[in-house]
C-alpha atoms as a PDB file:
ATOM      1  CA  UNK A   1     103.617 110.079  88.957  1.00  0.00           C
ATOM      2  CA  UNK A   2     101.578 109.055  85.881  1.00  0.00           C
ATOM      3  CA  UNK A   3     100.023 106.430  87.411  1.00  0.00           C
ATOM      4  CA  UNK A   4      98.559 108.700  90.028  1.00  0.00           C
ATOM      5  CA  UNK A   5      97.065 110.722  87.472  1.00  0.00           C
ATOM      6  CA  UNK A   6      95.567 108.111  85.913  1.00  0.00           C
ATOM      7  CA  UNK A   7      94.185 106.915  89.162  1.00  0.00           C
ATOM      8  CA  UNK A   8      93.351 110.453  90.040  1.00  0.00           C
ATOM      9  CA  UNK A   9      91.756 110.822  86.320  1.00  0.00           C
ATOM     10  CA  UNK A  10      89.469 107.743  86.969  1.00  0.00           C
ATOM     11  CA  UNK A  11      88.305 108.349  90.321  1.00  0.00           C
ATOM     12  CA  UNK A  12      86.814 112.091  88.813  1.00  0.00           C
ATOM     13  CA  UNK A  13      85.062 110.309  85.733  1.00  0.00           C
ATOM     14  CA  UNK A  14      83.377 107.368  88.465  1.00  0.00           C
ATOM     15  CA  UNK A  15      82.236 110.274  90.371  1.00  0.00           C
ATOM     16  CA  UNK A  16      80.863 112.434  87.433  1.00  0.00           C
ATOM     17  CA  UNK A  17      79.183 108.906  86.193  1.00  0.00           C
ATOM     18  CA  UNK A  18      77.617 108.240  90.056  1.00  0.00           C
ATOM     19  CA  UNK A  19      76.255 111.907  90.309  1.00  0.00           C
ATOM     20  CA  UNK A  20      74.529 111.845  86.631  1.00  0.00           C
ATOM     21  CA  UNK A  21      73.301 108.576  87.648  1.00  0.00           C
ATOM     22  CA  UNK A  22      71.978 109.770  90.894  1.00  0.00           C
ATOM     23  CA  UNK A  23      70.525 112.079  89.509  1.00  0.00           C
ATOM     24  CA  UNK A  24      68.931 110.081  86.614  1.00  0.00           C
ATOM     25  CA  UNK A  25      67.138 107.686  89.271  1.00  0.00           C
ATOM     26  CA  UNK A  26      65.824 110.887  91.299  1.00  0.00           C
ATOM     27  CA  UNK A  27      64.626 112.085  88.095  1.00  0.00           C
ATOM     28  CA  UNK A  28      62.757 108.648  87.263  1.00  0.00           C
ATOM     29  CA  UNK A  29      61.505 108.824  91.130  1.00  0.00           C
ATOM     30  CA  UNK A  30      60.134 112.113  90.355  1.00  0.00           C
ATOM     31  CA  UNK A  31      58.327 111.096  87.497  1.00  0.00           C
ATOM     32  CA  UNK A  32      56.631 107.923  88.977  1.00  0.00           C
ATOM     33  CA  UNK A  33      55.361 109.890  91.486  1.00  0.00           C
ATOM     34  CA  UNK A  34      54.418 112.674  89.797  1.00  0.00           C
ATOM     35  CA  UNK A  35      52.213 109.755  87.726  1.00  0.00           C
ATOM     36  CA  UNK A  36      50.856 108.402  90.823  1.00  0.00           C
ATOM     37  CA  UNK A  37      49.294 111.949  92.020  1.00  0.00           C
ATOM     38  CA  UNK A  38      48.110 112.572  88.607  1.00  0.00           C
ATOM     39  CA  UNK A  39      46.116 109.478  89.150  1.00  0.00           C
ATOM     40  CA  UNK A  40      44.739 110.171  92.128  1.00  0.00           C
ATOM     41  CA  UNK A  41      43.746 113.553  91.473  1.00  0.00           C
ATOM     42  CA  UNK A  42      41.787 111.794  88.575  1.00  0.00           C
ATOM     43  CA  UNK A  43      40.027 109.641  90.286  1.00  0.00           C
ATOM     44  CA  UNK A  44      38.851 112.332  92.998  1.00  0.00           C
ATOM     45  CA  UNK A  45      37.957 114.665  90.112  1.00  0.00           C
ATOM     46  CA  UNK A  46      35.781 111.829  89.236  1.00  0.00           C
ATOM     47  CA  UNK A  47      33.665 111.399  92.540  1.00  0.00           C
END
């Protein structure tokens, strides 16, 4: 029975790690493209 919670206890803290890191990449996504139109908006406020 112990063993199952430990099992059970594990599986919830790799799924709380794979969300946050999700997240992190879709936050690091985000931000390259929020670079990359920044950019471009610079170089048509230029012309």
């Amino acid at each position: 029975m112990e063993i199952l919670f430990l099992i059970l206890i594990f599986a919830g803290i790799f799924a709380i790690y794979d969300a946050i890191r999700k997240v992190n990449n879709n936050i690091l996504n985000q931000t390259e493209e929020l670079k990359k139109i920044n950019e471009q908006l610079k170089e048509n406020s230029k012309d």
